[in-house]
PDB file of N, CA and C in Angstrom:
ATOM      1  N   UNK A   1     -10.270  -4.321 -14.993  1.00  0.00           N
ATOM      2  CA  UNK A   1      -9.725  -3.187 -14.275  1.00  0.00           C
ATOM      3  C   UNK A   1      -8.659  -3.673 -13.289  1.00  0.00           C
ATOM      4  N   UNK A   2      -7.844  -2.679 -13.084  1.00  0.00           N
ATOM      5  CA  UNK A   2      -6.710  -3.271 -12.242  1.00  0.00           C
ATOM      6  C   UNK A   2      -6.081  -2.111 -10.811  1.00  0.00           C
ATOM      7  N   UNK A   3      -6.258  -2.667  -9.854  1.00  0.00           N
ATOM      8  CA  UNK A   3      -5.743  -1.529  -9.099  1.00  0.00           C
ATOM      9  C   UNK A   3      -4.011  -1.312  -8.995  1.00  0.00           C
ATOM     10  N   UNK A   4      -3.283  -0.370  -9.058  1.00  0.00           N
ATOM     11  CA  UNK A   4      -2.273   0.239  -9.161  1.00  0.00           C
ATOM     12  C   UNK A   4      -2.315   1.220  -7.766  1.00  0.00           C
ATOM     13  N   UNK A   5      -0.705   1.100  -7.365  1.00  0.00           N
ATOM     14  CA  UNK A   5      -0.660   1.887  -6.110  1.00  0.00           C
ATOM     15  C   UNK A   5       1.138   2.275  -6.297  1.00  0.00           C
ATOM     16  N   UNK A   6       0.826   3.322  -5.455  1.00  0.00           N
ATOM     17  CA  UNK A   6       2.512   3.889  -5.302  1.00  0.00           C
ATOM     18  C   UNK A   6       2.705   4.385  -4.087  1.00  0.00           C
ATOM     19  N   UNK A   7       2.385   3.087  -3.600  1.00  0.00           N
ATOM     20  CA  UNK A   7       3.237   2.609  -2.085  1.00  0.00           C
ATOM     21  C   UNK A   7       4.547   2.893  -1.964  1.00  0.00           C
ATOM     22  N   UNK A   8       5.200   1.959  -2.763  1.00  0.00           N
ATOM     23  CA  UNK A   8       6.828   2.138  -2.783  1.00  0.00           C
ATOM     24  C   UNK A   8       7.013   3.359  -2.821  1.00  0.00           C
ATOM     25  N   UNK A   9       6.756   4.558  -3.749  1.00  0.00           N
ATOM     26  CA  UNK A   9       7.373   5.220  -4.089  1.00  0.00           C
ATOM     27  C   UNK A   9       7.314   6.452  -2.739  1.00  0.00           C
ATOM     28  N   UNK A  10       5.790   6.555  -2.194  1.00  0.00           N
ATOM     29  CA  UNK A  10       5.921   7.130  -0.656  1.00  0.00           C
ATOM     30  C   UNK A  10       6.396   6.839   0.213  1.00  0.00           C
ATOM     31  N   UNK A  11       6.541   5.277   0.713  1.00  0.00           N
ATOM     32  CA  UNK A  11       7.169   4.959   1.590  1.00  0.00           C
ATOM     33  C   UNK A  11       8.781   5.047   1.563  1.00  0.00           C
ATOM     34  N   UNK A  12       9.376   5.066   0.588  1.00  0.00           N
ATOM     35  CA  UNK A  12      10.514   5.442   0.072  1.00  0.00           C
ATOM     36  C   UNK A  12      11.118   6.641   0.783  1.00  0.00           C
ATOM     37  N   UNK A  13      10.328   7.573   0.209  1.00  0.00           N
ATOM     38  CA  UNK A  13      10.302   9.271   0.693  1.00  0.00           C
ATOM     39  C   UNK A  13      10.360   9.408   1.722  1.00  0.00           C
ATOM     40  N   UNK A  14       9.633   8.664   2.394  1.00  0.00           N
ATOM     41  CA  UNK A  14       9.417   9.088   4.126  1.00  0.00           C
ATOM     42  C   UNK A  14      10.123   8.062   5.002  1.00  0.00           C
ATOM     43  N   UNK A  15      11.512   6.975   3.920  1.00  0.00           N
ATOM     44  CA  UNK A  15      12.029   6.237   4.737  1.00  0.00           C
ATOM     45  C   UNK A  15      11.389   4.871   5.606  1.00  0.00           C
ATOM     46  N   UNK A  16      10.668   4.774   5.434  1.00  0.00           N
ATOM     47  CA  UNK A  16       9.895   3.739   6.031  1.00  0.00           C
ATOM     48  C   UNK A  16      10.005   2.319   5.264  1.00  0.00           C
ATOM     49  N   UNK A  17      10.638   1.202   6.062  1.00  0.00           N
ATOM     50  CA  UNK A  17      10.687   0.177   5.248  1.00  0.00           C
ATOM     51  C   UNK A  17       9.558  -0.890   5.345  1.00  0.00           C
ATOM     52  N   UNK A  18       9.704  -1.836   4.375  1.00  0.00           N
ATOM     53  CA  UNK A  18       8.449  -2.506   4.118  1.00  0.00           C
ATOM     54  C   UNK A  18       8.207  -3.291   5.263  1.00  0.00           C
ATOM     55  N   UNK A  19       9.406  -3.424   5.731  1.00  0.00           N
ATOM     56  CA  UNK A  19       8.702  -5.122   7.071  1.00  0.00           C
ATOM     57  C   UNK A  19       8.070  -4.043   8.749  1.00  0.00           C
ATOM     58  N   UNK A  20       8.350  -2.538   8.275  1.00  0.00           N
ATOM     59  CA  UNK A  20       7.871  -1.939   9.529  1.00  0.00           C
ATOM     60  C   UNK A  20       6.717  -0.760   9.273  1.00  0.00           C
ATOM     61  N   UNK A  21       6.307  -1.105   7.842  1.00  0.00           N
ATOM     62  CA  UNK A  21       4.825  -0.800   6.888  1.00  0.00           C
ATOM     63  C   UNK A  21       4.161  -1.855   7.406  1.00  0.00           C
ATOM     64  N   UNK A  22       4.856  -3.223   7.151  1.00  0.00           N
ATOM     65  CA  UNK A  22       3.575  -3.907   7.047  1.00  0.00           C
ATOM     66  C   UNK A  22       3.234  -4.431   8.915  1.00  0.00           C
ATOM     67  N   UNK A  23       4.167  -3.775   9.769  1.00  0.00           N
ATOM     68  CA  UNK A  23       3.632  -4.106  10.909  1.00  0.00           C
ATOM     69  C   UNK A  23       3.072  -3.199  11.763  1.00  0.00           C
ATOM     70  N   UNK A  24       3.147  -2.018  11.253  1.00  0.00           N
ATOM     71  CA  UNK A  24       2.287  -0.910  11.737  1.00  0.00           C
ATOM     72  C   UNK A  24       0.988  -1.040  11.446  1.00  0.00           C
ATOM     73  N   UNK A  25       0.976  -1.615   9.885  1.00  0.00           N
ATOM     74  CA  UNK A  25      -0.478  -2.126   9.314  1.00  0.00           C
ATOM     75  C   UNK A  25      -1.527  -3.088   9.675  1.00  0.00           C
ATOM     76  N   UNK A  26      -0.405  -4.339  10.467  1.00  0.00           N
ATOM     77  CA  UNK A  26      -0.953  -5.127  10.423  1.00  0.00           C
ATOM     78  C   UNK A  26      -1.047  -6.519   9.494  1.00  0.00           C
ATOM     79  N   UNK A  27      -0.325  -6.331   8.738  1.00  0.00           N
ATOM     80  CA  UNK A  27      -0.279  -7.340   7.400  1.00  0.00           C
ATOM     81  C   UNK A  27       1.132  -7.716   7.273  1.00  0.00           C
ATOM     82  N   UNK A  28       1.305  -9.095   6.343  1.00  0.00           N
ATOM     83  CA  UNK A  28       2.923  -9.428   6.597  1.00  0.00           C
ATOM     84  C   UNK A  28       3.691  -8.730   5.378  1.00  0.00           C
ATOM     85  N   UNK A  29       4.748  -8.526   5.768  1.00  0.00           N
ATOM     86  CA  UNK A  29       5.503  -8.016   4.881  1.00  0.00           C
ATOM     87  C   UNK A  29       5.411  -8.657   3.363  1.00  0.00           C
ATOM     88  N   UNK A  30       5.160  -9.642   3.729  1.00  0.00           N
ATOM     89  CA  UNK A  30       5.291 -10.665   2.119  1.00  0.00           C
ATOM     90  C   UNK A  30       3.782 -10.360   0.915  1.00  0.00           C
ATOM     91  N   UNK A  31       2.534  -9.948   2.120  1.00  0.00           N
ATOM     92  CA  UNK A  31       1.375  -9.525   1.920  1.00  0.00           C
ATOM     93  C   UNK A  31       1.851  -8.105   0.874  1.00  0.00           C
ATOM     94  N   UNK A  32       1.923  -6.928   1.994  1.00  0.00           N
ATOM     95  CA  UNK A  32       2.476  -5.635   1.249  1.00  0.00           C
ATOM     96  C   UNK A  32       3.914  -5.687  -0.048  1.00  0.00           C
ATOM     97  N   UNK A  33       4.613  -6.321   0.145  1.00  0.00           N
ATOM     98  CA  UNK A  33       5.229  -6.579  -1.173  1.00  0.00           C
ATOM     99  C   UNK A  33       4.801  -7.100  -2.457  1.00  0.00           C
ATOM    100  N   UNK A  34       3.748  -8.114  -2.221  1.00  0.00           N
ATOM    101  CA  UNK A  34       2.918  -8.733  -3.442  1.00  0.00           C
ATOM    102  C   UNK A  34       2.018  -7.117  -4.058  1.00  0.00           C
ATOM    103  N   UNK A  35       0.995  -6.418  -2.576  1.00  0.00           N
ATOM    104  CA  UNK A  35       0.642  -5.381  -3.798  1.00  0.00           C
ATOM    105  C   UNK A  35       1.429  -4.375  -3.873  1.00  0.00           C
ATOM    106  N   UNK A  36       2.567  -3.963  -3.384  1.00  0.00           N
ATOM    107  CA  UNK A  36       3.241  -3.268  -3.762  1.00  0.00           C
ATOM    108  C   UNK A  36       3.338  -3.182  -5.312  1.00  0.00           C
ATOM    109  N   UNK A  37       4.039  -4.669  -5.692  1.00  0.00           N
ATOM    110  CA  UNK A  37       4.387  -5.043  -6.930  1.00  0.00           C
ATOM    111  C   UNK A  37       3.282  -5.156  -8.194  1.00  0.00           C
ATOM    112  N   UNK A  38       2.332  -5.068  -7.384  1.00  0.00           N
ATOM    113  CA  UNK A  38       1.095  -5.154  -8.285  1.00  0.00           C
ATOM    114  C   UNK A  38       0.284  -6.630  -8.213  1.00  0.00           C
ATOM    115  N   UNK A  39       0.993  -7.821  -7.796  1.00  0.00           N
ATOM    116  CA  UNK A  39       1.123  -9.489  -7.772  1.00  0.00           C
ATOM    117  C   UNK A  39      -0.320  -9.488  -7.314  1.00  0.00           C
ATOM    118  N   UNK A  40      -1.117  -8.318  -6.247  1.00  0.00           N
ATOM    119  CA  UNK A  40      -2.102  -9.153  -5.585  1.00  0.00           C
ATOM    120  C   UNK A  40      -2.861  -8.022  -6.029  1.00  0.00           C
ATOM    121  N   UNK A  41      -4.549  -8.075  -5.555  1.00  0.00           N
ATOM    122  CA  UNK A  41      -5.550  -6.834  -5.278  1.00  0.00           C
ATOM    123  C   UNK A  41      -5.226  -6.473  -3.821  1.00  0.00           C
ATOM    124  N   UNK A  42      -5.359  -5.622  -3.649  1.00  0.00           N
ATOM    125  CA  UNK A  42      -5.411  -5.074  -2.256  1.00  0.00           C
ATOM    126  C   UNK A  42      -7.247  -5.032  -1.932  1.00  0.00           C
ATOM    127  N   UNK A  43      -7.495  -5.310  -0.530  1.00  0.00           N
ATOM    128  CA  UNK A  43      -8.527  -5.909   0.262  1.00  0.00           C
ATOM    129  C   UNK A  43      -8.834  -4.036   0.287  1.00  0.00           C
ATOM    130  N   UNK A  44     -10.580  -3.317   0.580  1.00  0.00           N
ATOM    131  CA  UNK A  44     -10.795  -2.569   0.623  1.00  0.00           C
ATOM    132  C   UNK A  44      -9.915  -2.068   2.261  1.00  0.00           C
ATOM    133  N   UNK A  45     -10.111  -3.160   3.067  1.00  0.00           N
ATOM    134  CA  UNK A  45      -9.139  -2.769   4.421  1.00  0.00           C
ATOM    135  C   UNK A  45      -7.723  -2.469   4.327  1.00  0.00           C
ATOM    136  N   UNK A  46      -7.313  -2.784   3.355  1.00  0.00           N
ATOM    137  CA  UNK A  46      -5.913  -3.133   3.323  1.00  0.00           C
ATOM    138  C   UNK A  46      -5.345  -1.750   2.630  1.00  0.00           C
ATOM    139  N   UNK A  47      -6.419  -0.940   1.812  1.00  0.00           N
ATOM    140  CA  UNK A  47      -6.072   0.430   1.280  1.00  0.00           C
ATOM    141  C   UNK A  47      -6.609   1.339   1.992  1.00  0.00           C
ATOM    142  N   UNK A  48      -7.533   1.168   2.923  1.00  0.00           N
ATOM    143  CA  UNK A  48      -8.004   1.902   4.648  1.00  0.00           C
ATOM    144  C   UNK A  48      -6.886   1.984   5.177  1.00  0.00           C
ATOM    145  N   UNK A  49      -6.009   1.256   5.733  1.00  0.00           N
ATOM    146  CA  UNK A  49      -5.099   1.091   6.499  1.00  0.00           C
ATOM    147  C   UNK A  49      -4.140   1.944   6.060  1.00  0.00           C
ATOM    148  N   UNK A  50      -3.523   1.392   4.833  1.00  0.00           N
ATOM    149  CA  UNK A  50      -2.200   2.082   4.574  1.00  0.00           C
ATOM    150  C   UNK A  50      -2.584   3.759   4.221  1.00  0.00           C
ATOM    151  N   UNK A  51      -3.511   4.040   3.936  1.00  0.00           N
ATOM    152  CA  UNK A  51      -4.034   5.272   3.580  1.00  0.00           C
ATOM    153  C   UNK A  51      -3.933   6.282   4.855  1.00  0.00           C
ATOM    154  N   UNK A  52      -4.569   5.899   5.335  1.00  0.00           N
ATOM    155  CA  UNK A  52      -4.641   6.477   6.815  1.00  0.00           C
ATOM    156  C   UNK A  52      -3.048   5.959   7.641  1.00  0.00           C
ATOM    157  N   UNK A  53      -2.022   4.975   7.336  1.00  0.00           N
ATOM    158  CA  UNK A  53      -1.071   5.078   7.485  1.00  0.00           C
ATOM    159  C   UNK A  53      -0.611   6.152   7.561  1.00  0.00           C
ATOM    160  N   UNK A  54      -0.490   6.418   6.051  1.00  0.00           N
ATOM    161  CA  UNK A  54       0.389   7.380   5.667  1.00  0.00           C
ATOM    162  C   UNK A  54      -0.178   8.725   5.939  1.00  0.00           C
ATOM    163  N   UNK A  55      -2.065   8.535   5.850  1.00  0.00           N
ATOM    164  CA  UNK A  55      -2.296  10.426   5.803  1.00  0.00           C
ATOM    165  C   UNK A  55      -2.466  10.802   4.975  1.00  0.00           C
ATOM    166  N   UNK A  56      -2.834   9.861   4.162  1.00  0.00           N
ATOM    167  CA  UNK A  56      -3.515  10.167   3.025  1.00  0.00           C
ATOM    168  C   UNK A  56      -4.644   9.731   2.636  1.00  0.00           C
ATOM    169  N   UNK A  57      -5.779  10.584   1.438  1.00  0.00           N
ATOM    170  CA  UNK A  57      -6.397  10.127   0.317  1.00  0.00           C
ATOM    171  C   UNK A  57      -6.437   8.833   0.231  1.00  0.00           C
ATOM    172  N   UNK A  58      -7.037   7.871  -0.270  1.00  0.00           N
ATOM    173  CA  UNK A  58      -7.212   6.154  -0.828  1.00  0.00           C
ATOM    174  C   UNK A  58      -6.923   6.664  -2.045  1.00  0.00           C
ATOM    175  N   UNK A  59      -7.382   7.602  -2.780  1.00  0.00           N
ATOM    176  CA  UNK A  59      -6.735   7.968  -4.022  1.00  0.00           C
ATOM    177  C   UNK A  59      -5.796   8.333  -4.261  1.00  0.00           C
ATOM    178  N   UNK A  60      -5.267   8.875  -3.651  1.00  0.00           N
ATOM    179  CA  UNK A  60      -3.741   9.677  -3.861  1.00  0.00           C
ATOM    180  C   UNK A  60      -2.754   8.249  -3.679  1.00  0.00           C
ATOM    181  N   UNK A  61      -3.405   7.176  -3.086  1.00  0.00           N
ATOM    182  CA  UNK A  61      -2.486   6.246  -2.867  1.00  0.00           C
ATOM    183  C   UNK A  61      -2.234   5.292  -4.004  1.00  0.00           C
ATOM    184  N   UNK A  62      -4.121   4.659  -4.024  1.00  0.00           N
ATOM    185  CA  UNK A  62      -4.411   3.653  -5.260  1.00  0.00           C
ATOM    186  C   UNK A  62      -5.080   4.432  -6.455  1.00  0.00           C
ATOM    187  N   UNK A  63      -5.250   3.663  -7.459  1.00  0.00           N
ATOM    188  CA  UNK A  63      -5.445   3.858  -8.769  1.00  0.00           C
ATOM    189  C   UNK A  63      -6.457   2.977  -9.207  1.00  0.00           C
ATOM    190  N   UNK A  64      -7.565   3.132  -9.979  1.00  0.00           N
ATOM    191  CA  UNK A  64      -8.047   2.327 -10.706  1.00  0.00           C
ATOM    192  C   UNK A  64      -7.898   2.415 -12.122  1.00  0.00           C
ATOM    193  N   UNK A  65      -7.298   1.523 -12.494  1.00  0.00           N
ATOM    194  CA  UNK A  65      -6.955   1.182 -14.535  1.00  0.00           C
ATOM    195  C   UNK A  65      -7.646   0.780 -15.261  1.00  0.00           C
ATOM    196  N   UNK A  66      -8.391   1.104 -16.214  1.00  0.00           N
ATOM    197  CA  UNK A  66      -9.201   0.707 -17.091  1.00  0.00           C
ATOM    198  C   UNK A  66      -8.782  -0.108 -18.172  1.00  0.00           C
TER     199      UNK A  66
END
């Protein structure tokens, strides 16, 4: 299984760039670009965070792939 997220594509929308995502978050920019891209898993904290970042769902954010 693989988690999938569409980070980019919200943060996009709402203008927000990655190096001031990942410091609102807490995490380094280089961190949030790896799962952006898919490169890493994201930590159950790490989809808490940006979720509630943004104001959203954990689902509406991430994905689980079968």
């Amino acid at each position: 299984m693989a988690v999938t997220n569409n980070i980019k594509e919200i943060r996009e929308q709402r203008g927000i760039y990655q190096d001031d995502l990942a410091a609102a978050i807490g995490y380094s920019t280089k961190t949030v670009g790896r799962i952006e891209r898919g490169d890493s898993t994201p930590s159950a904290e790490f989809m808490l965070r940006i979720s509630k970042y943004f104001n959203m769902l954990v689902e509406d954010v991430f994905h689980v792939e079968d």
